[in-house]
Every structure is written in C-alpha cells, then in structure tokens.
PDB file of N, CA and C in Angstrom:
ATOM      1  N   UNK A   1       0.834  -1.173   0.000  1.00  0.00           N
ATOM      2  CA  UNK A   1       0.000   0.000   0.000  1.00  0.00           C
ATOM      3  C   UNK A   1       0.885   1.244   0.000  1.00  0.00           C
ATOM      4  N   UNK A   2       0.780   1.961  -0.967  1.00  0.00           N
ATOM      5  CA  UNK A   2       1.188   3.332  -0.675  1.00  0.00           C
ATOM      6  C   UNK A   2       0.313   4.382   0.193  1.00  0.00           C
ATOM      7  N   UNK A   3       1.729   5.127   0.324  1.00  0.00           N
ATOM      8  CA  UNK A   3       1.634   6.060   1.747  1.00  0.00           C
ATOM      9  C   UNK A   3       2.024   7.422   1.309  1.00  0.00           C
ATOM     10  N   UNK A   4       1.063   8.272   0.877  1.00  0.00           N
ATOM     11  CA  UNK A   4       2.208   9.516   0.664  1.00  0.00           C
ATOM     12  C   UNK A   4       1.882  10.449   2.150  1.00  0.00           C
ATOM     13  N   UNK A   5       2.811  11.489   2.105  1.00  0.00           N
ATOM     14  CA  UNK A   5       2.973  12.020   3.150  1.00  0.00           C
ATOM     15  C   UNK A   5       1.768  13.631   2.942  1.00  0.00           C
ATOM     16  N   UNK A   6       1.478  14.048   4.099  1.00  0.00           N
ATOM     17  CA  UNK A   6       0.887  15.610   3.726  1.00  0.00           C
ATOM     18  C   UNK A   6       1.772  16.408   4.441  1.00  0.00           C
ATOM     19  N   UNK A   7       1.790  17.253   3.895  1.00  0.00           N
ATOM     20  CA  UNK A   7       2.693  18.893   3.499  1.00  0.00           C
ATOM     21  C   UNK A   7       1.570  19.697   4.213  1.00  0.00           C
ATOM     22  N   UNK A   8       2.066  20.445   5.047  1.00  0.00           N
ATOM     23  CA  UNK A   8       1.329  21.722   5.272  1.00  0.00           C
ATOM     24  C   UNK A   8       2.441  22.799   5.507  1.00  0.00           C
ATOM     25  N   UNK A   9       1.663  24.189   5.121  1.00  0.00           N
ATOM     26  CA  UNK A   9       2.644  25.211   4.653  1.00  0.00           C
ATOM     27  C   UNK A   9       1.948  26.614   4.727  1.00  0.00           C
ATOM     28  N   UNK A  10       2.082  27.509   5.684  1.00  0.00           N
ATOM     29  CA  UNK A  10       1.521  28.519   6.167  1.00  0.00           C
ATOM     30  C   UNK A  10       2.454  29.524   5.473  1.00  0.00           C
ATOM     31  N   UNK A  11       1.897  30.682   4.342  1.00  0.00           N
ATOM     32  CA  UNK A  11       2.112  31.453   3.807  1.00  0.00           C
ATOM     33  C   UNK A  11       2.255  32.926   5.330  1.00  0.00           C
ATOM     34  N   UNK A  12       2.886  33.139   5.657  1.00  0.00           N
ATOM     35  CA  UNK A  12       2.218  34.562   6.797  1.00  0.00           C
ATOM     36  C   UNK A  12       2.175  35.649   5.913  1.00  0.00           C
ATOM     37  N   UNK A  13       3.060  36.209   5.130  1.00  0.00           N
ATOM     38  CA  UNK A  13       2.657  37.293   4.313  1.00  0.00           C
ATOM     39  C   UNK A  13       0.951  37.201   3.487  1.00  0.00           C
ATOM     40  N   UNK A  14       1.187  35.765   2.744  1.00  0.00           N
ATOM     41  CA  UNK A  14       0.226  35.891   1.962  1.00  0.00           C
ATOM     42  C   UNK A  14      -1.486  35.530   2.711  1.00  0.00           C
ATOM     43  N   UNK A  15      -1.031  35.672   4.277  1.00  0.00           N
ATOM     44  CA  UNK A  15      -2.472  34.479   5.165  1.00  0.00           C
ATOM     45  C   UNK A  15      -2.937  33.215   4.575  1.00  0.00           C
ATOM     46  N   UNK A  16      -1.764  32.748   3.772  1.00  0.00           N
ATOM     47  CA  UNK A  16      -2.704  31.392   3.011  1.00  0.00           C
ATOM     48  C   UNK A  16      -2.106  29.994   3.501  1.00  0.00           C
ATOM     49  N   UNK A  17      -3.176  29.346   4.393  1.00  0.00           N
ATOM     50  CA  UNK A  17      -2.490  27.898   4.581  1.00  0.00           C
ATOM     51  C   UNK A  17      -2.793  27.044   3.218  1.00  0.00           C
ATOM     52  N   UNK A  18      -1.433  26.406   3.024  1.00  0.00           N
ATOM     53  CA  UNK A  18      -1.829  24.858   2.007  1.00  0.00           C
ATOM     54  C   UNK A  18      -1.790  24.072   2.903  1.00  0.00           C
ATOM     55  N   UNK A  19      -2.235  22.604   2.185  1.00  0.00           N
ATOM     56  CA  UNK A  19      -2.194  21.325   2.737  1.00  0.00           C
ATOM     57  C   UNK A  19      -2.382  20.412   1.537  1.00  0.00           C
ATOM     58  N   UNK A  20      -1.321  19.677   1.703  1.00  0.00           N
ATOM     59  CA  UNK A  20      -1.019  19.336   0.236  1.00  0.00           C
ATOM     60  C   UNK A  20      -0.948  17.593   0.612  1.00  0.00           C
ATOM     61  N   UNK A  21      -1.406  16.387  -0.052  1.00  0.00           N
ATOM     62  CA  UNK A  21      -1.076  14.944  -0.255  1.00  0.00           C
ATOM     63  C   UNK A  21      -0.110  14.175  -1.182  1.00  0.00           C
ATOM     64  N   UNK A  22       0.548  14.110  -0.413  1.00  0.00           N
ATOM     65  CA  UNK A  22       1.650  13.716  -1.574  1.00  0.00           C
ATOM     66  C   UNK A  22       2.750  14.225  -2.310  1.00  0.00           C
ATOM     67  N   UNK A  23       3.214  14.146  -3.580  1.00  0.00           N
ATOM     68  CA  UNK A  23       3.995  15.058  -4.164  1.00  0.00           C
ATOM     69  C   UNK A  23       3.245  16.810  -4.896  1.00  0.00           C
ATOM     70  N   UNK A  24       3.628  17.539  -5.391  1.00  0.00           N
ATOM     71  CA  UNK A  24       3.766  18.369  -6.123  1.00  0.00           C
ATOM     72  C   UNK A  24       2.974  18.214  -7.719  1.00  0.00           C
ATOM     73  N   UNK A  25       2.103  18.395  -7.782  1.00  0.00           N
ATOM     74  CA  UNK A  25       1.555  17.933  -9.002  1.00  0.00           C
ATOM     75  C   UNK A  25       0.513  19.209 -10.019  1.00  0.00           C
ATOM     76  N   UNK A  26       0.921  19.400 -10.987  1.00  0.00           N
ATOM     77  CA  UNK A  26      -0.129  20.169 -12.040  1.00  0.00           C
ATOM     78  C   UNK A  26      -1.734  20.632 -11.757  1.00  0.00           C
ATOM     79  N   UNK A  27      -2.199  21.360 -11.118  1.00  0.00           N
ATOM     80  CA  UNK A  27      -3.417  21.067 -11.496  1.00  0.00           C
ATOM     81  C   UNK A  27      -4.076  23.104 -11.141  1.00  0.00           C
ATOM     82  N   UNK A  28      -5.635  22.513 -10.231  1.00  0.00           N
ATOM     83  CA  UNK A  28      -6.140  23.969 -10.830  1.00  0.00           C
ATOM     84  C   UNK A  28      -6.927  23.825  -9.133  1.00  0.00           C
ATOM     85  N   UNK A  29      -7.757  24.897  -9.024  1.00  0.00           N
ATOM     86  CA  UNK A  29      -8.018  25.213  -7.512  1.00  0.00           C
ATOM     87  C   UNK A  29      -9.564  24.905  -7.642  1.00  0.00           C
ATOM     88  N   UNK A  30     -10.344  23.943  -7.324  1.00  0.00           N
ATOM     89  CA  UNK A  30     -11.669  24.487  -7.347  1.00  0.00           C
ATOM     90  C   UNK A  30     -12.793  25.315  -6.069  1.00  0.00           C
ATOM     91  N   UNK A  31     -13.263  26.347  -6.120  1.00  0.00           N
ATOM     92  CA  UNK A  31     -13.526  27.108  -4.620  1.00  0.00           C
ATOM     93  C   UNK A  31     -14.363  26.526  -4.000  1.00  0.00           C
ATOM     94  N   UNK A  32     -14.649  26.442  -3.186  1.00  0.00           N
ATOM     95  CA  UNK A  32     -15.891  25.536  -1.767  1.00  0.00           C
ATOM     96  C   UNK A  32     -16.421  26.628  -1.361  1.00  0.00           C
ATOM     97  N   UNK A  33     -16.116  27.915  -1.628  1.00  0.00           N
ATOM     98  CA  UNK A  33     -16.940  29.038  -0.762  1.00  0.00           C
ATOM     99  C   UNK A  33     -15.959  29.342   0.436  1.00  0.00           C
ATOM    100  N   UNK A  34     -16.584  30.696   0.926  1.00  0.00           N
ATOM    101  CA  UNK A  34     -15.507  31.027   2.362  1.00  0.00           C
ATOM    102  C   UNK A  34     -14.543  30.734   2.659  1.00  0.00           C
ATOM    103  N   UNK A  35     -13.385  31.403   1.288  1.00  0.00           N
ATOM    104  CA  UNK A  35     -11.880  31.187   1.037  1.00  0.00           C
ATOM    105  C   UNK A  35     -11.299  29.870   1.752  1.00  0.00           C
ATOM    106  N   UNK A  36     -12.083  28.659   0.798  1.00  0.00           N
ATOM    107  CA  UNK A  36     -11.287  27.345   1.132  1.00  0.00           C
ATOM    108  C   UNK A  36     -11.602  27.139  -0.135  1.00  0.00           C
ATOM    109  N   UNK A  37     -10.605  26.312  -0.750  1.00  0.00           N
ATOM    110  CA  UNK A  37     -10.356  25.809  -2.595  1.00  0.00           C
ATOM    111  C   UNK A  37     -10.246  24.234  -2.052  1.00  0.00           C
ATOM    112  N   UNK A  38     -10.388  23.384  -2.873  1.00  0.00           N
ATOM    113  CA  UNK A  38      -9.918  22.044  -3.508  1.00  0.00           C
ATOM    114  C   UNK A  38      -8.451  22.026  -4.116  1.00  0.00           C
ATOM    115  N   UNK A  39      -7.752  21.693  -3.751  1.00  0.00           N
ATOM    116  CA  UNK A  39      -6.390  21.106  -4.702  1.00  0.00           C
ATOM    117  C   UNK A  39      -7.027  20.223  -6.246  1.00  0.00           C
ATOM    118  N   UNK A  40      -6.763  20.202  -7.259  1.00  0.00           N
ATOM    119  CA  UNK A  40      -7.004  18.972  -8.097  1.00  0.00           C
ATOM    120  C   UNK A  40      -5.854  19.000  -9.145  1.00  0.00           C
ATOM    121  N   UNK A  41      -5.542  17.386  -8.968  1.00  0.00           N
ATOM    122  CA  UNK A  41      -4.565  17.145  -9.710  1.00  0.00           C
ATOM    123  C   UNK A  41      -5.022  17.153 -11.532  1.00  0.00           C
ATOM    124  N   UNK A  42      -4.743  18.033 -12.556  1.00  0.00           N
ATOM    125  CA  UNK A  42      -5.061  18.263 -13.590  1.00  0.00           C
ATOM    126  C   UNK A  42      -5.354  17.103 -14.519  1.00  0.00           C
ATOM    127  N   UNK A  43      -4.094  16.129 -14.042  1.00  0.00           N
ATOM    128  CA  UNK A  43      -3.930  14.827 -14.931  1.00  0.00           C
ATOM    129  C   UNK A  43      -5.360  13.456 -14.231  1.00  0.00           C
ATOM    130  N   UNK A  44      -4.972  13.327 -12.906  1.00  0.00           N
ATOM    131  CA  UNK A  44      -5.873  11.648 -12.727  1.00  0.00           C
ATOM    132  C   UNK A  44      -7.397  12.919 -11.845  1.00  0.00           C
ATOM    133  N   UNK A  45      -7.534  14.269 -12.005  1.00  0.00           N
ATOM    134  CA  UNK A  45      -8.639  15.155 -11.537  1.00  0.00           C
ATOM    135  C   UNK A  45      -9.063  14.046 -10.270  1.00  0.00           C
ATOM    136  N   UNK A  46      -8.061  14.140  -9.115  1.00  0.00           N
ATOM    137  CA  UNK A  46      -8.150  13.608  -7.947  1.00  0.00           C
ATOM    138  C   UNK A  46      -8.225  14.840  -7.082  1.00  0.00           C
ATOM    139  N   UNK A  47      -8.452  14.919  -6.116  1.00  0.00           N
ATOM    140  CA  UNK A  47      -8.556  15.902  -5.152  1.00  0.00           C
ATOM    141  C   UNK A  47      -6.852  15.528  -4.030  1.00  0.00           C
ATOM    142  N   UNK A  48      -5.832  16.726  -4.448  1.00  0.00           N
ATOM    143  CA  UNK A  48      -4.745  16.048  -3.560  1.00  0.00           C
ATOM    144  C   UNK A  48      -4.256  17.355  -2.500  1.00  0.00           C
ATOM    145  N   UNK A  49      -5.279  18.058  -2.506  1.00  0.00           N
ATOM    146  CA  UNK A  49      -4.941  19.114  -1.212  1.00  0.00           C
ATOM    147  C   UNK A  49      -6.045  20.083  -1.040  1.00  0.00           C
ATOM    148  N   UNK A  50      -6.252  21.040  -0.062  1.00  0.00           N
ATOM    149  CA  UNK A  50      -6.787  22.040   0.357  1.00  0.00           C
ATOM    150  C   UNK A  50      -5.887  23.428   0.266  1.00  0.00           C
ATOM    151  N   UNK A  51      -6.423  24.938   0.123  1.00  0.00           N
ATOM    152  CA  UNK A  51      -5.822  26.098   0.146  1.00  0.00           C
ATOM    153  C   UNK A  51      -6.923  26.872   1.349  1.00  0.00           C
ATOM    154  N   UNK A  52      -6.603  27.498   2.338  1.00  0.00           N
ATOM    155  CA  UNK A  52      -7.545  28.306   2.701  1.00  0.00           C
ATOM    156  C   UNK A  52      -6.556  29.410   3.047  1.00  0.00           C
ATOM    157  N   UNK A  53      -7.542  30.643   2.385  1.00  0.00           N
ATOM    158  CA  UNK A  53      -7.170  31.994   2.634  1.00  0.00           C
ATOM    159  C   UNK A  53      -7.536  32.477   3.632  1.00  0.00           C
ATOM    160  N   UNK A  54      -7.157  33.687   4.062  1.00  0.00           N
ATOM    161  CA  UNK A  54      -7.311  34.522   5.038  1.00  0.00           C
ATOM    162  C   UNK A  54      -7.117  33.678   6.354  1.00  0.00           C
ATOM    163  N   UNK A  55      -6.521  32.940   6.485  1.00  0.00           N
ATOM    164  CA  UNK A  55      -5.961  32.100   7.332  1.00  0.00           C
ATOM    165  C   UNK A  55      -5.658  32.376   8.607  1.00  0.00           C
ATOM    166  N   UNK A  56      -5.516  33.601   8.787  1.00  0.00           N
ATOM    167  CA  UNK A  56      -5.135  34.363  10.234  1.00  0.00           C
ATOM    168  C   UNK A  56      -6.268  35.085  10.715  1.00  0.00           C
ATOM    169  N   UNK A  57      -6.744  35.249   9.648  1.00  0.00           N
ATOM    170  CA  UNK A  57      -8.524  35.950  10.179  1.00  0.00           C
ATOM    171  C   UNK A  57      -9.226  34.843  10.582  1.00  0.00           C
ATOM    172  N   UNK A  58      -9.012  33.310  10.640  1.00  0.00           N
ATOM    173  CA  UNK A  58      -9.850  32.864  11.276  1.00  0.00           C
ATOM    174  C   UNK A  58      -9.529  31.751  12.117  1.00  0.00           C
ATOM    175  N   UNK A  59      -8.451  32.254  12.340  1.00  0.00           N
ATOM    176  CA  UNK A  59      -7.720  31.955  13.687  1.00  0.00           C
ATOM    177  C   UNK A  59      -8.617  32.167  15.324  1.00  0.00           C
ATOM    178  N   UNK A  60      -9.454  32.923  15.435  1.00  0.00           N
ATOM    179  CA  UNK A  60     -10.111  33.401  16.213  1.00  0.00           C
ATOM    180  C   UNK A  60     -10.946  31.724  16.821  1.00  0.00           C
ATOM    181  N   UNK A  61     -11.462  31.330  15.863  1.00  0.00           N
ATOM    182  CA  UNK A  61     -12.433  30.087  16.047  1.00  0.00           C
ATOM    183  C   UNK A  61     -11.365  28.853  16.074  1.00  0.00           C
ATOM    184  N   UNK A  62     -12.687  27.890  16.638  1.00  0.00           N
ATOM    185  CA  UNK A  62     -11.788  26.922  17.585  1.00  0.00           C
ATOM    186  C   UNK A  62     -11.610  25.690  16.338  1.00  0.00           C
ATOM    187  N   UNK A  63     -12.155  26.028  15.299  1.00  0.00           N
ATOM    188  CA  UNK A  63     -12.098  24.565  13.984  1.00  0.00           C
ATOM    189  C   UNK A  63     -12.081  25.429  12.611  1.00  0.00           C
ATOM    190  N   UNK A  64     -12.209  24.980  11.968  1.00  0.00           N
ATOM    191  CA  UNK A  64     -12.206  25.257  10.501  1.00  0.00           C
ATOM    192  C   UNK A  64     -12.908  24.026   9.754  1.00  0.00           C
ATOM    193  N   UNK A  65     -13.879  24.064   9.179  1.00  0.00           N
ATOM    194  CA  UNK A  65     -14.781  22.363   8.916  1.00  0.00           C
ATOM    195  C   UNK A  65     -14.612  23.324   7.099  1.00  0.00           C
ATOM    196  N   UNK A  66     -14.455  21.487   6.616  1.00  0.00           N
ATOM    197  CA  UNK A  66     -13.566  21.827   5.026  1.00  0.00           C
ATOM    198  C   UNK A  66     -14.408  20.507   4.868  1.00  0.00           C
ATOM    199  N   UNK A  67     -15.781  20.885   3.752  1.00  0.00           N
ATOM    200  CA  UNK A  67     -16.274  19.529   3.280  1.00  0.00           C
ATOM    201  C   UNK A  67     -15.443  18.587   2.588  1.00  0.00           C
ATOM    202  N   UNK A  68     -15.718  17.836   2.759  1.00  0.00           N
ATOM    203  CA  UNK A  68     -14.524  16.303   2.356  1.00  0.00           C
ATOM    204  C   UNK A  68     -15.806  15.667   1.240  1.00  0.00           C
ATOM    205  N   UNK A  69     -15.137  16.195   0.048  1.00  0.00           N
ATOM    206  CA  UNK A  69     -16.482  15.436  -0.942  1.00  0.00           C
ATOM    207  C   UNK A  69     -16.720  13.794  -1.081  1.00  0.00           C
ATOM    208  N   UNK A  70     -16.794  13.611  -2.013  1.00  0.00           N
ATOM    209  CA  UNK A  70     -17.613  11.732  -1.649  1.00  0.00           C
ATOM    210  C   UNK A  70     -16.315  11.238  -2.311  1.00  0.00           C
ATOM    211  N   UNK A  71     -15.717  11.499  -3.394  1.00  0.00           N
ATOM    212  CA  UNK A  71     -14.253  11.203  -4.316  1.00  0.00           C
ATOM    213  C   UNK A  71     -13.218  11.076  -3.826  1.00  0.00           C
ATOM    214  N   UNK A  72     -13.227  11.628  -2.704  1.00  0.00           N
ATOM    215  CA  UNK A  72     -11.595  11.701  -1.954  1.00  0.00           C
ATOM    216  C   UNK A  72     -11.411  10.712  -1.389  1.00  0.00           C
ATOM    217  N   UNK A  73     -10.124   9.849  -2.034  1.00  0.00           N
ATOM    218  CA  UNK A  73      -9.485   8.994  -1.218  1.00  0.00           C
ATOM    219  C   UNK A  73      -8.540   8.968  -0.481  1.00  0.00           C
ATOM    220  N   UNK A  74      -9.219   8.447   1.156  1.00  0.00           N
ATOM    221  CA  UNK A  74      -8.378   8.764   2.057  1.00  0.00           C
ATOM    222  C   UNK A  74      -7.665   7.437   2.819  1.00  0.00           C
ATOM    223  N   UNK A  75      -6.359   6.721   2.294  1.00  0.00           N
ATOM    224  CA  UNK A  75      -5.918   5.416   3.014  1.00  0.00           C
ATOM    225  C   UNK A  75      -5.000   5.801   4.080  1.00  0.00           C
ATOM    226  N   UNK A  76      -5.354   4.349   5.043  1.00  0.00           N
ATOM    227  CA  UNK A  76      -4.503   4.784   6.277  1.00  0.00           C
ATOM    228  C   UNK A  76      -2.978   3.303   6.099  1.00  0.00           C
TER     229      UNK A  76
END
C-alpha cells in the first residue's frame, strides 16, 4: 500500500495555509466558498490538497470544517 505524506505550509505574508497529499503535481483550484479551494490534480482530476485563505482571520475560532467530498481517497 502506498503512503504519501501531507505537506502543510503557512504562507504569513500571503495568510494562506496549504495542505497538500503527496507530491507536487499540475493542477487547478476548485472554490468551496468562504476562502477554502480544492487542490485537483489536472492529470488523474483527484482531489490532492486544500488552500484556505485569510488564514489568520480565522484563527479566532476553535475549527475550521472543510467539506470532504464523496471522491476523496483517504488510506490509512
């Protein structure tokens, strides 16, 4: 079974957290609403990370809830 690793990566200038699965890969952002995007990989259009903006503005609250659509595969 493969295992890739997740990347997370807090922009402070730009307030933008990533969170990324795996390697580095091609693709395009799709938005969820209330500056959180989808990662999608361009080539197998998998879902392989999250972007949320304004990242420090909502720091205030105790979660951040990021719908997890029905496609995403998640192995342990």
């Amino acid at each position: 079974m493969k295992k890739d690793k997740m990347h997370v990566h807090y922009d402070k200038e730009g307030d933008v957290l990533e969170i990324r699965i795996g390697k580095p890969t091609v693709g395009y952002l799709k938005d969820l609403g209330e500056d959180v995007f989808e990662k999608i990989d361009q080539k197998t259009r998998e879902i392989n990370g999250f972007v949320i903006v304004n990242f420090k503005k909502r720091s205030g609250k105790n979660s951040i809830d990021i719908p997890i659509p029905a496609n995403l595969k998640i192995s342990a």
